[in-house]
PDB file of N, CA and C in Angstrom:
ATOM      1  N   UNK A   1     -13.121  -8.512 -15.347  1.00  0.00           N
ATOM      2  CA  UNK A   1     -12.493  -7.918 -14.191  1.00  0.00           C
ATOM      3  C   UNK A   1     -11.591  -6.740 -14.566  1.00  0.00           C
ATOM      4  N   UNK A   2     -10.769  -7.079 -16.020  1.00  0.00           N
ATOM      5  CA  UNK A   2      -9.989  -5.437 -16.145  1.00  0.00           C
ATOM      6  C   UNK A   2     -10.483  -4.671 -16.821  1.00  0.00           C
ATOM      7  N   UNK A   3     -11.629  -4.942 -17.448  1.00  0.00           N
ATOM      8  CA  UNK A   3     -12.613  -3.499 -17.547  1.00  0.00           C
ATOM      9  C   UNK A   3     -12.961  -2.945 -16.232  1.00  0.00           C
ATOM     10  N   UNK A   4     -13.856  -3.718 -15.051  1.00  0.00           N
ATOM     11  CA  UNK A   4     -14.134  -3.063 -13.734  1.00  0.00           C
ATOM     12  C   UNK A   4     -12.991  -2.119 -13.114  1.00  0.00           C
ATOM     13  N   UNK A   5     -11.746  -2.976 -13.081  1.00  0.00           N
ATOM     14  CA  UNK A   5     -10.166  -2.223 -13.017  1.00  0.00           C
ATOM     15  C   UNK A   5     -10.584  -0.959 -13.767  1.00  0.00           C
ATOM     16  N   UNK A   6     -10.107  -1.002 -15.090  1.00  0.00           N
ATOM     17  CA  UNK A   6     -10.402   0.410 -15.683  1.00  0.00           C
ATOM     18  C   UNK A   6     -11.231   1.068 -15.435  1.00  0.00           C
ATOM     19  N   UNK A   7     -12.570   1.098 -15.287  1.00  0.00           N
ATOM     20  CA  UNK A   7     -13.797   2.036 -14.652  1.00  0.00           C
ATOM     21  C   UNK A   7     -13.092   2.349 -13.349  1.00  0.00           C
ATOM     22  N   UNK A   8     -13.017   1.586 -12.344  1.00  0.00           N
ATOM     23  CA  UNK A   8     -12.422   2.260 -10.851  1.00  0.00           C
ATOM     24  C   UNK A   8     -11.305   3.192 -11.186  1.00  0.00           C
ATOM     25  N   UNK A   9     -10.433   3.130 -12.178  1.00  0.00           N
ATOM     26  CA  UNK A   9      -9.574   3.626 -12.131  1.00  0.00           C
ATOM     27  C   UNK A   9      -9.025   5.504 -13.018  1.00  0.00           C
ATOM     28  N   UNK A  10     -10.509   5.225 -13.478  1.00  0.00           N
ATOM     29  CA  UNK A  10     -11.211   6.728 -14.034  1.00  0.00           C
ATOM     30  C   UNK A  10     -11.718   7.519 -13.260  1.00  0.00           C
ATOM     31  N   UNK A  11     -12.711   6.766 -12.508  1.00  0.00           N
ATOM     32  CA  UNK A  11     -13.927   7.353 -11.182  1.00  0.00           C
ATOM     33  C   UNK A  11     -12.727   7.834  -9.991  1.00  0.00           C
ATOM     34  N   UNK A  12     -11.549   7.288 -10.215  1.00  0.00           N
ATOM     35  CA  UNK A  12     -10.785   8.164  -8.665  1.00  0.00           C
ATOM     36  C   UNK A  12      -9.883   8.876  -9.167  1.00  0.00           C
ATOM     37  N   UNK A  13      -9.491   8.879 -10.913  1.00  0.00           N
ATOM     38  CA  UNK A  13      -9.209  10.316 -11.600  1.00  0.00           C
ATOM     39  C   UNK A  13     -10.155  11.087 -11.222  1.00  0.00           C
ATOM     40  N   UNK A  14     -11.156  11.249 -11.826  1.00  0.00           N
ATOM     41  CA  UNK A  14     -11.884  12.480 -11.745  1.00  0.00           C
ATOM     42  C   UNK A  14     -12.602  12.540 -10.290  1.00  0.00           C
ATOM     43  N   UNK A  15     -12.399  11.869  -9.149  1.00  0.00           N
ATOM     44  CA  UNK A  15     -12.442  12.284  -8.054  1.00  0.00           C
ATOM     45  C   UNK A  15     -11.084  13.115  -7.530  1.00  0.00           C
ATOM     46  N   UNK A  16      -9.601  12.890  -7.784  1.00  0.00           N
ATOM     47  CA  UNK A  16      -8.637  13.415  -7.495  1.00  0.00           C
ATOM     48  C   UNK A  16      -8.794  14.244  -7.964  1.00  0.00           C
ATOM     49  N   UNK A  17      -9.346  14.745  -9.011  1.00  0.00           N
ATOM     50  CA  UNK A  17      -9.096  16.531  -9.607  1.00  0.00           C
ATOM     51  C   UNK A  17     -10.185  17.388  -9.304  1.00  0.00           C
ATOM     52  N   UNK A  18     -11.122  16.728  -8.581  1.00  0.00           N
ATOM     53  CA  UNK A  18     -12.287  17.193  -7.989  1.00  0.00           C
ATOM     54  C   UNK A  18     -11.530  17.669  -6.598  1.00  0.00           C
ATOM     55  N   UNK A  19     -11.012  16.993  -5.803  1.00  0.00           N
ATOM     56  CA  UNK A  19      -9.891  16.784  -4.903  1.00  0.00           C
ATOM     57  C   UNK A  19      -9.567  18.199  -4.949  1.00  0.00           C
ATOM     58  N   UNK A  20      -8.295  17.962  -5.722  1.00  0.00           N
ATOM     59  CA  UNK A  20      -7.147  19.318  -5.586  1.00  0.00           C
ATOM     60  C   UNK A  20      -7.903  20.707  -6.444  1.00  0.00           C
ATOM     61  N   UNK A  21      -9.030  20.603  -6.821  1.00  0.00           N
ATOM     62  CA  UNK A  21      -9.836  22.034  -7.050  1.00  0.00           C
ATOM     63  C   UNK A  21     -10.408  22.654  -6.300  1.00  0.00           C
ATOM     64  N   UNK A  22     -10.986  21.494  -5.277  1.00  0.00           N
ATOM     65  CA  UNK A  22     -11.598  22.014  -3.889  1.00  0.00           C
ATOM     66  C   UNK A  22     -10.466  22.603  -3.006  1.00  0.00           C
ATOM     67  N   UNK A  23      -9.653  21.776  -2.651  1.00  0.00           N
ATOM     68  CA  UNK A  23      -8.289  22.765  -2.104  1.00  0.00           C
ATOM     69  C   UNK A  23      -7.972  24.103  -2.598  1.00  0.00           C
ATOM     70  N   UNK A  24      -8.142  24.596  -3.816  1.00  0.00           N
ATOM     71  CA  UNK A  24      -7.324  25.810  -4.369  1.00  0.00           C
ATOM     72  C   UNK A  24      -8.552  26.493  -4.188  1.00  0.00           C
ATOM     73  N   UNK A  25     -10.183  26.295  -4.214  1.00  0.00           N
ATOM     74  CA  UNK A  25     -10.882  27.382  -3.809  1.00  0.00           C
ATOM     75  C   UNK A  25     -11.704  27.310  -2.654  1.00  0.00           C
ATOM     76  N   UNK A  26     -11.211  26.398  -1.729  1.00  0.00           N
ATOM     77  CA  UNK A  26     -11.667  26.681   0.136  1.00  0.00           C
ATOM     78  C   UNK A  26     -10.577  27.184   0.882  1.00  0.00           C
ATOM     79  N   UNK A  27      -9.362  27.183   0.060  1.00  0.00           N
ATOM     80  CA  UNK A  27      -8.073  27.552   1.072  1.00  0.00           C
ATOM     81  C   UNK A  27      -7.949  29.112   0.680  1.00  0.00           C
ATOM     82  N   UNK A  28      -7.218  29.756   1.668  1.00  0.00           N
ATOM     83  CA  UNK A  28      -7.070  31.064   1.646  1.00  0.00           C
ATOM     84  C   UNK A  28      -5.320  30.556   1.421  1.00  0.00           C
ATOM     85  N   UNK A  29      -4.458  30.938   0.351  1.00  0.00           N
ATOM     86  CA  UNK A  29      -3.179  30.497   0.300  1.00  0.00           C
ATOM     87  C   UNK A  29      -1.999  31.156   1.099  1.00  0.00           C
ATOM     88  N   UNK A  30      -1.114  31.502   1.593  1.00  0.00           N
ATOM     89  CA  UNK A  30      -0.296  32.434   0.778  1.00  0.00           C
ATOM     90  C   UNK A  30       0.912  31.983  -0.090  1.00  0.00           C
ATOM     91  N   UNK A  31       1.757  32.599  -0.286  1.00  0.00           N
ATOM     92  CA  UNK A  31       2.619  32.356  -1.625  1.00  0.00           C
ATOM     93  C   UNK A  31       3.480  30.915  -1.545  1.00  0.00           C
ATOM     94  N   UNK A  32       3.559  30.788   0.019  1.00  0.00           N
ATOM     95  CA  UNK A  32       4.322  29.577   0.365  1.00  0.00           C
ATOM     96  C   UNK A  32       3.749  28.842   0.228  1.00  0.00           C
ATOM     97  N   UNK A  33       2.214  28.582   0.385  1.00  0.00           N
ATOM     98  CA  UNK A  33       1.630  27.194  -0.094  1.00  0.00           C
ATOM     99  C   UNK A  33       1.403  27.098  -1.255  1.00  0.00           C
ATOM    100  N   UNK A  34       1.136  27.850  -1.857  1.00  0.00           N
ATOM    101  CA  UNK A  34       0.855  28.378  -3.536  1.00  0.00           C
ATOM    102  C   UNK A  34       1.781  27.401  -3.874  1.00  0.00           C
ATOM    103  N   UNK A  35       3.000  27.789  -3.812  1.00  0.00           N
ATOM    104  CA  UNK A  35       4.167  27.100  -3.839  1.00  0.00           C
ATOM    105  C   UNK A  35       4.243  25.498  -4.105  1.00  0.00           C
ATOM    106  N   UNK A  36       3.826  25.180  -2.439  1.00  0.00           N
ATOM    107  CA  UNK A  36       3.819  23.909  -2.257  1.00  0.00           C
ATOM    108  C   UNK A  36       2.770  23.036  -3.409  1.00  0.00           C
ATOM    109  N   UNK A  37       1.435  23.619  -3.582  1.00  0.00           N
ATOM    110  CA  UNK A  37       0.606  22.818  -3.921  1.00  0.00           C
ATOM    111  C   UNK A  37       1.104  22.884  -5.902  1.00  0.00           C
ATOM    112  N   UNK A  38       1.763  23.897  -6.610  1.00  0.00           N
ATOM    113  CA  UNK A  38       2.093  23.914  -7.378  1.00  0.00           C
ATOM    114  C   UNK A  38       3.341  23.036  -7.711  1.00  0.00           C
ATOM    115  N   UNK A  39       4.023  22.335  -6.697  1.00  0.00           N
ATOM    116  CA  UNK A  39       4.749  21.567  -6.771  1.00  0.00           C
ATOM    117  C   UNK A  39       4.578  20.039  -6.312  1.00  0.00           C
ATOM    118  N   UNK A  40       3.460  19.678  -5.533  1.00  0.00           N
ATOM    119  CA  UNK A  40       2.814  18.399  -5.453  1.00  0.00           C
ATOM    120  C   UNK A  40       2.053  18.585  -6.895  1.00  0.00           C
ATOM    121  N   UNK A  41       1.263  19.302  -7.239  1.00  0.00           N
ATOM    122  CA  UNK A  41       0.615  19.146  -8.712  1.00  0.00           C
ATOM    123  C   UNK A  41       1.685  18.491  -9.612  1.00  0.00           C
ATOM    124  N   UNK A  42       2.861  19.170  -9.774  1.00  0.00           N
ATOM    125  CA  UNK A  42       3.846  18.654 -10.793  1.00  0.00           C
ATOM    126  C   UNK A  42       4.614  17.572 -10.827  1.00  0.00           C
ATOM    127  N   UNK A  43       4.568  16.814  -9.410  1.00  0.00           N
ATOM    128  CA  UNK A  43       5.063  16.082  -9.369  1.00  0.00           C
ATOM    129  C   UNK A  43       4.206  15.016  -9.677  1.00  0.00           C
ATOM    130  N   UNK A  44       2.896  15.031  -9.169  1.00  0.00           N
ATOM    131  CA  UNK A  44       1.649  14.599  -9.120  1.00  0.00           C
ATOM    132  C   UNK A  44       1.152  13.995 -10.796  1.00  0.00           C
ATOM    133  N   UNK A  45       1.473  15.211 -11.824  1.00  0.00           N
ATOM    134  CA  UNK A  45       1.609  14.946 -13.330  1.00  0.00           C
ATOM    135  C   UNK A  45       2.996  14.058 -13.958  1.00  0.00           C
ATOM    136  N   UNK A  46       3.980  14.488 -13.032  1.00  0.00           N
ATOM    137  CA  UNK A  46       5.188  13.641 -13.211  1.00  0.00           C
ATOM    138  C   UNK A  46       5.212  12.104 -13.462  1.00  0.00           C
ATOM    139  N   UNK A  47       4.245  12.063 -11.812  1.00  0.00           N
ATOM    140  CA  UNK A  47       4.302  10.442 -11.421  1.00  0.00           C
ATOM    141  C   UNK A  47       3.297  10.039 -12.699  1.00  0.00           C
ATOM    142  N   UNK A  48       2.229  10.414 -13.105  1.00  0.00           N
ATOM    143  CA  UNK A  48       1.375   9.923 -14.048  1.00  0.00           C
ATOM    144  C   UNK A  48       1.360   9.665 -15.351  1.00  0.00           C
ATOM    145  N   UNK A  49       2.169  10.749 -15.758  1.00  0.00           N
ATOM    146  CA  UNK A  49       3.079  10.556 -17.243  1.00  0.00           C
ATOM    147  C   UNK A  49       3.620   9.276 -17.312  1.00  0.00           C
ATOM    148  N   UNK A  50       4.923   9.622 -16.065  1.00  0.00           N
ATOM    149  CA  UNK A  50       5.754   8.374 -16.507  1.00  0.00           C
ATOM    150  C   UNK A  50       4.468   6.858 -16.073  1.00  0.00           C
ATOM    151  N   UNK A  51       3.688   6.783 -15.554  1.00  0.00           N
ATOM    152  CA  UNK A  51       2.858   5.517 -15.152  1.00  0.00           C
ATOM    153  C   UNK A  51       2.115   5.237 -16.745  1.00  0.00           C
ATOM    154  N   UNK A  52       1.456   6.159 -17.340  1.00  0.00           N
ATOM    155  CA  UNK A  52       0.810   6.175 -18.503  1.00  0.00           C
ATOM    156  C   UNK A  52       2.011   5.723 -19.791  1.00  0.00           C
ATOM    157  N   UNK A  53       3.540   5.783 -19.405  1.00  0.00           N
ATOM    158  CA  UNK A  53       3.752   5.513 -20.419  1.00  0.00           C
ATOM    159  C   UNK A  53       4.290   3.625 -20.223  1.00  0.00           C
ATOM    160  N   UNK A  54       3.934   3.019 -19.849  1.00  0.00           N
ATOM    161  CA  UNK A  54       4.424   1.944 -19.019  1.00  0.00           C
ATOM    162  C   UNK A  54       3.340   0.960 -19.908  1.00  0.00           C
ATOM    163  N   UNK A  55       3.659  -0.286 -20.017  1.00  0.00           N
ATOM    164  CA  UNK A  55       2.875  -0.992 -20.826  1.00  0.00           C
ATOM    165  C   UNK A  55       1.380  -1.263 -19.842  1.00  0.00           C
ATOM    166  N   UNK A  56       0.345  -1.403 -20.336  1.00  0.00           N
ATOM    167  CA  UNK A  56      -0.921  -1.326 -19.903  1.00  0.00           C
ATOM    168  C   UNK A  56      -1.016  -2.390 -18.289  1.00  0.00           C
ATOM    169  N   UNK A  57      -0.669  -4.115 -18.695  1.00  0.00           N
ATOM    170  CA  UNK A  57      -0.586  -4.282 -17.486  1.00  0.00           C
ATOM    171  C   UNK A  57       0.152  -3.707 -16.493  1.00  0.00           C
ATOM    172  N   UNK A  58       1.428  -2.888 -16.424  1.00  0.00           N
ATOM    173  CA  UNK A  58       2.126  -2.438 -15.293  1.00  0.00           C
ATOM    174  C   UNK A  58       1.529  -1.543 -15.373  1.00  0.00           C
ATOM    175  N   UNK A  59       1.075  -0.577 -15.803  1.00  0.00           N
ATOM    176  CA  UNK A  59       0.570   0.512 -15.507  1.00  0.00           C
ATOM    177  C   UNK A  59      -0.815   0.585 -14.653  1.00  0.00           C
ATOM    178  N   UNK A  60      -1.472  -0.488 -15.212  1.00  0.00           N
ATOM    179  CA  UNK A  60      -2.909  -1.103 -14.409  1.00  0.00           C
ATOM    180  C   UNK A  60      -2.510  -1.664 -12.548  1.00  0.00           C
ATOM    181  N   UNK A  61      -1.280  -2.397 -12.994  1.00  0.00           N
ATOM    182  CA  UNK A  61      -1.014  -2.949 -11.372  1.00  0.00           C
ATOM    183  C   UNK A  61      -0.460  -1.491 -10.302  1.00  0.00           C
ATOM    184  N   UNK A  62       0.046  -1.173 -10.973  1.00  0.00           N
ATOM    185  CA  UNK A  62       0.755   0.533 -10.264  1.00  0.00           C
ATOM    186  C   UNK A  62      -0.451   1.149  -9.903  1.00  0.00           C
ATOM    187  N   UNK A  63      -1.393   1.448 -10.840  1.00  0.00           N
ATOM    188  CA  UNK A  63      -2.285   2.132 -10.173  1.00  0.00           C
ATOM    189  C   UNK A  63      -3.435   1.792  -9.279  1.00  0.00           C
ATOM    190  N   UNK A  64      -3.739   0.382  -9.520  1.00  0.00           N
ATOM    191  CA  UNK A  64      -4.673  -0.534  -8.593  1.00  0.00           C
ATOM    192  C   UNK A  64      -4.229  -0.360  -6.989  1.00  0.00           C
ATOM    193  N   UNK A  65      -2.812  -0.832  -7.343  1.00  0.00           N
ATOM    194  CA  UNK A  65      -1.973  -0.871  -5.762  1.00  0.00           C
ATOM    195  C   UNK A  65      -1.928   0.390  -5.006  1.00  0.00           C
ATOM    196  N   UNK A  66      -1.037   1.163  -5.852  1.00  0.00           N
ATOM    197  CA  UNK A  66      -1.019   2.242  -5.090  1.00  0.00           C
ATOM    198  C   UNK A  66      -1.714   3.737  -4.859  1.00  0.00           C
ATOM    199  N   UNK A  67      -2.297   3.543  -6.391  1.00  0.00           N
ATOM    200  CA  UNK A  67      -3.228   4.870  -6.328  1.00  0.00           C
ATOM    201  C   UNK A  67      -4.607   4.449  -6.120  1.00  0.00           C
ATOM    202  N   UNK A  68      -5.211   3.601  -6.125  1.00  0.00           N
ATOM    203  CA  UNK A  68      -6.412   3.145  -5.566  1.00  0.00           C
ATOM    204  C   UNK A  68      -6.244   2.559  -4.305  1.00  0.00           C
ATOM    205  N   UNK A  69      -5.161   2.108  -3.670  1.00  0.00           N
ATOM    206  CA  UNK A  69      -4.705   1.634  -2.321  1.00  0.00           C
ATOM    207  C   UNK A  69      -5.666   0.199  -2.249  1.00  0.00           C
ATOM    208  N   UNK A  70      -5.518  -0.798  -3.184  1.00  0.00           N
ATOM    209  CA  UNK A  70      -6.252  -1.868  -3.229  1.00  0.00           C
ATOM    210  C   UNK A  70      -4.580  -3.304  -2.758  1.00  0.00           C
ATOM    211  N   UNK A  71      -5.186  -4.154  -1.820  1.00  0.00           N
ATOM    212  CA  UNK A  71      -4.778  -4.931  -2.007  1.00  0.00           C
ATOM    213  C   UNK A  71      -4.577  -6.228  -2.520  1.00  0.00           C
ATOM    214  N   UNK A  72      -3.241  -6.533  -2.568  1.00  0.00           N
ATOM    215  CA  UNK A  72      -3.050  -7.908  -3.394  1.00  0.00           C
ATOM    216  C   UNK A  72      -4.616  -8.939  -3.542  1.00  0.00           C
ATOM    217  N   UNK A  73      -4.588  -9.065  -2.516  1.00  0.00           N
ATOM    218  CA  UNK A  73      -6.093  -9.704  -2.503  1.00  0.00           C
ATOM    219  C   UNK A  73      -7.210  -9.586  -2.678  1.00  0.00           C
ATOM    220  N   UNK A  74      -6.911  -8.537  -3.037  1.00  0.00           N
ATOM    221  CA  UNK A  74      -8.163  -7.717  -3.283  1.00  0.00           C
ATOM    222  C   UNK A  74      -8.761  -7.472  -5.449  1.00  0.00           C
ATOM    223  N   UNK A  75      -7.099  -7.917  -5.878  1.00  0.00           N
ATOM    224  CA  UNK A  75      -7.176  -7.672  -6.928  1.00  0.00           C
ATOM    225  C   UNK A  75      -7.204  -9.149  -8.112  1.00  0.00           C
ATOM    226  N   UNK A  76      -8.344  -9.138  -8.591  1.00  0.00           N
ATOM    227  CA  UNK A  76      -8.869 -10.428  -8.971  1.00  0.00           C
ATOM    228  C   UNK A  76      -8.341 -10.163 -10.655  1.00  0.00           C
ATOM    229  N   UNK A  77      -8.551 -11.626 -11.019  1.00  0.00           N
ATOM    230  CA  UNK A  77      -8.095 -11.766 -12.539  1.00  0.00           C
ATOM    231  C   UNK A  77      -6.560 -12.818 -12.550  1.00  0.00           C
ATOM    232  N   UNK A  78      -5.847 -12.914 -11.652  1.00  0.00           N
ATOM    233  CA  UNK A  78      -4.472 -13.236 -11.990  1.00  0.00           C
ATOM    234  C   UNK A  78      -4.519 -14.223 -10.350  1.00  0.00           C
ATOM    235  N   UNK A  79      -3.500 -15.159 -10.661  1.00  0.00           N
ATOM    236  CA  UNK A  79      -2.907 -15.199  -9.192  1.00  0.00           C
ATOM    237  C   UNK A  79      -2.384 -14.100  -8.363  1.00  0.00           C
ATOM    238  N   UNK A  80      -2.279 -14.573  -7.383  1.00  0.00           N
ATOM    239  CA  UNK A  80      -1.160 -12.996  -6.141  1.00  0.00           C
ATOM    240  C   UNK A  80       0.380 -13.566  -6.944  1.00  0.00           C
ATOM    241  N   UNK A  81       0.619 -14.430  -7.068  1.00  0.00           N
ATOM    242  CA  UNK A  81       2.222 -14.739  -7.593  1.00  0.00           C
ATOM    243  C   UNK A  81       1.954 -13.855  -8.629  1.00  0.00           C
ATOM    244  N   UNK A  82       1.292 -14.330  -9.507  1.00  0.00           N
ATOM    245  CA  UNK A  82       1.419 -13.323 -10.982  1.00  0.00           C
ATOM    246  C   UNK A  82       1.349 -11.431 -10.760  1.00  0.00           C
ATOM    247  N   UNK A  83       0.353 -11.324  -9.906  1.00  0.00           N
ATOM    248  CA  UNK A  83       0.242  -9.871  -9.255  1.00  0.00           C
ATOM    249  C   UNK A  83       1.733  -9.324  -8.462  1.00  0.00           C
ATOM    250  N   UNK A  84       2.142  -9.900  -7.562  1.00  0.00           N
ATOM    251  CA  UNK A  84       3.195  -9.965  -7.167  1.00  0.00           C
ATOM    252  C   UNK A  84       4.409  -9.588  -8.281  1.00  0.00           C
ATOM    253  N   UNK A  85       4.604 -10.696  -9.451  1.00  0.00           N
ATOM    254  CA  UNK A  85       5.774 -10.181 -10.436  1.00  0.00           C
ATOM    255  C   UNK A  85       5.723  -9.046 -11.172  1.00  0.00           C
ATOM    256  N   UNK A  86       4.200  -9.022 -11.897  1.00  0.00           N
ATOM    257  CA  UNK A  86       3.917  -8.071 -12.360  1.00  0.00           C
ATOM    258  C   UNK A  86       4.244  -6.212 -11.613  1.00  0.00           C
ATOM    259  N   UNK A  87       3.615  -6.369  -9.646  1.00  0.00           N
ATOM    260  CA  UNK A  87       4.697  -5.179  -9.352  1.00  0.00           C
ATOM    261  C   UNK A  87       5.675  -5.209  -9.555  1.00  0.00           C
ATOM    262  N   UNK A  88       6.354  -5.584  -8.990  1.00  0.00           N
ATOM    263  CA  UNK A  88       8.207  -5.975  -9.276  1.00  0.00           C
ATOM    264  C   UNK A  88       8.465  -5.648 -10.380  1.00  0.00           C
ATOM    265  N   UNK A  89       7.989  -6.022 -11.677  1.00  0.00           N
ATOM    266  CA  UNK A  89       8.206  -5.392 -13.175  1.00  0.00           C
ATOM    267  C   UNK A  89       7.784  -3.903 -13.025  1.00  0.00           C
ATOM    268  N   UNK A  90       6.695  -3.591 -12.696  1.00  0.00           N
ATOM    269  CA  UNK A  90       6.460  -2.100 -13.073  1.00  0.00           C
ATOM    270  C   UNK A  90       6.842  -1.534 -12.169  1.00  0.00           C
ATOM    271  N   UNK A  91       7.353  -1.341 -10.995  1.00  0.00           N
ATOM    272  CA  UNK A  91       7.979  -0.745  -9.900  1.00  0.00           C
ATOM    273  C   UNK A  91       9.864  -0.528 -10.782  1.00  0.00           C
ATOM    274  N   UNK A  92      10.104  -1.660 -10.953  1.00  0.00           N
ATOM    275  CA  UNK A  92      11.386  -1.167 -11.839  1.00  0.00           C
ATOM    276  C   UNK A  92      11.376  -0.222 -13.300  1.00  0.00           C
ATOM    277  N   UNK A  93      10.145  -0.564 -14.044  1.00  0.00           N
ATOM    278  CA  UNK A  93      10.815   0.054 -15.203  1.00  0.00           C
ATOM    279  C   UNK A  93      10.038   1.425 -15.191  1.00  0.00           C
ATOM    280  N   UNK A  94       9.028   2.057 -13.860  1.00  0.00           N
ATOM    281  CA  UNK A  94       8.805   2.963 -13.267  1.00  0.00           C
ATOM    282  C   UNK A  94       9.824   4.286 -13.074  1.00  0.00           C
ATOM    283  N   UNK A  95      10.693   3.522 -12.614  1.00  0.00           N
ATOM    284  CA  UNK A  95      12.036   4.006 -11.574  1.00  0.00           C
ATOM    285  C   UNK A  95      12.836   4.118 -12.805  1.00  0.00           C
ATOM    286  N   UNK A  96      12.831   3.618 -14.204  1.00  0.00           N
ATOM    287  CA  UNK A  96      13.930   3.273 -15.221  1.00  0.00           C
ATOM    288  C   UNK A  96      13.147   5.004 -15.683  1.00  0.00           C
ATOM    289  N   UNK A  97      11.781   4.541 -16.361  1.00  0.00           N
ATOM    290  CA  UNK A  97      10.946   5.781 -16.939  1.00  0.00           C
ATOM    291  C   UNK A  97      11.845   7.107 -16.330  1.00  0.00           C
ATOM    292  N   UNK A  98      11.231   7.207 -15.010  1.00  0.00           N
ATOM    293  CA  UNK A  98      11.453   8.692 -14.019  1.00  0.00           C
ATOM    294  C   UNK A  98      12.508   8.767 -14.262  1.00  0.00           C
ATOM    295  N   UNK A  99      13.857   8.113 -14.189  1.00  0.00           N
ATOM    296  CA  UNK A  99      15.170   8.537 -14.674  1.00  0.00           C
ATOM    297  C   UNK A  99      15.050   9.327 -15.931  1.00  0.00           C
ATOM    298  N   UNK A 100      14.660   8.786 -16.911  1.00  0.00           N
ATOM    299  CA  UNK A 100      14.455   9.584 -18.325  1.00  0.00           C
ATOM    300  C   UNK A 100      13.785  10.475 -17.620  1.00  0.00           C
ATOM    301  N   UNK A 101      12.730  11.081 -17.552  1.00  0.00           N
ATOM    302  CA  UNK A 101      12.397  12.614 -16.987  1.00  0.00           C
ATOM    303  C   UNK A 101      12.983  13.558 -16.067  1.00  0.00           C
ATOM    304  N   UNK A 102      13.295  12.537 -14.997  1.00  0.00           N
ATOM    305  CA  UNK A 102      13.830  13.635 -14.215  1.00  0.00           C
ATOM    306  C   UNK A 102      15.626  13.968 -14.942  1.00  0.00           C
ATOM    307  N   UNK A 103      15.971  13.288 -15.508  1.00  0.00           N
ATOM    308  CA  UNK A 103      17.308  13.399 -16.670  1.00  0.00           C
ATOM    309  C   UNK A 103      17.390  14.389 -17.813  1.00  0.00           C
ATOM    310  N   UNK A 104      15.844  14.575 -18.119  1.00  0.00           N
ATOM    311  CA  UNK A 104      15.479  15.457 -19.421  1.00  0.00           C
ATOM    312  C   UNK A 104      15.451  17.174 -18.809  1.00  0.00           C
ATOM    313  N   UNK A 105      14.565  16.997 -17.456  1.00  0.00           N
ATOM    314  CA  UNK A 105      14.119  18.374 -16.559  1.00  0.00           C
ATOM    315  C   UNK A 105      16.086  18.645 -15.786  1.00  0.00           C
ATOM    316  N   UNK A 106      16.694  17.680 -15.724  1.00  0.00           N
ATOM    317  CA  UNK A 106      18.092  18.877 -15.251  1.00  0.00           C
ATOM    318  C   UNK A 106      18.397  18.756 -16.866  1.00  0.00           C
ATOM    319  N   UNK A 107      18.473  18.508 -17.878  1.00  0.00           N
ATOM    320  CA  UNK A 107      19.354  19.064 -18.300  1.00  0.00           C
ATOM    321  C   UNK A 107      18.411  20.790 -19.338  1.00  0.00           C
ATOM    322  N   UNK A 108      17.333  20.709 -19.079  1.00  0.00           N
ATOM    323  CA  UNK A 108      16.638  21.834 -19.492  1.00  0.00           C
ATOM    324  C   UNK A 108      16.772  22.893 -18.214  1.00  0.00           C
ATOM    325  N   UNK A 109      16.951  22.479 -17.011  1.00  0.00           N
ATOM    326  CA  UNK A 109      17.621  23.621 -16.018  1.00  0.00           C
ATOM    327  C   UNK A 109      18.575  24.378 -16.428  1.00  0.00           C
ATOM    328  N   UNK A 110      19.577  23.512 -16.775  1.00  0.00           N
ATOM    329  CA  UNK A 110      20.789  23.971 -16.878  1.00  0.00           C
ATOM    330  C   UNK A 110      21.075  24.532 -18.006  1.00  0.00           C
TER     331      UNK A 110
END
């Protein structure tokens, strides 16, 4: 089952960047969206960094849940209790990660 996990979870990488390539050459921009989409991209790499650096099961439940939009029940291998803690773990040390980055990016602003 977390090999199948891992395959799904490649196939809607390289559908998302299939995604946001089609956007940058069917849209006519101007500088303000330029803008925008250059800053969902970065944040977009933000969120994924810090997810990739997260130990494999939290990083697997983070992306099942929310970037594949699969539910609890939907996600086989474990109990829902065990699925359940396991978010709760990676939802926090998520939020711990992004502190370190977004901590590193002000102080390279400044």
């Amino acid at each position: 089952m977390v090999s199948t996990s891992y395959t799904a979870i490649l196939k809607s990488k390289k559908r998302s960047n299939v995604l946001l390539e089609d956007e940058h050459s069917n849209a006519t921009t101007t500088a303000f969206d330029s803008f925008d989409i250059l800053q969902a991209k970065e944040r977009k790499e933000i969120v994924h960094m810090v997810i990739d650096n997260l130990k494999p099961q939290e990083s697997l439940m983070l992306k099942l849940f929310y970037l594949d939009e699969q539910r609890i029940q939907e996600i086989t291998g474990m109990s829902q209790a065990n699925i359940k803690v396991l978010l709760h773990r990676a939802r926090k040390q998520f939020h711990a990660e992004l502190e370190k980055v977004i901590g590193q990016q002000k102080k390279n602003l400044l």
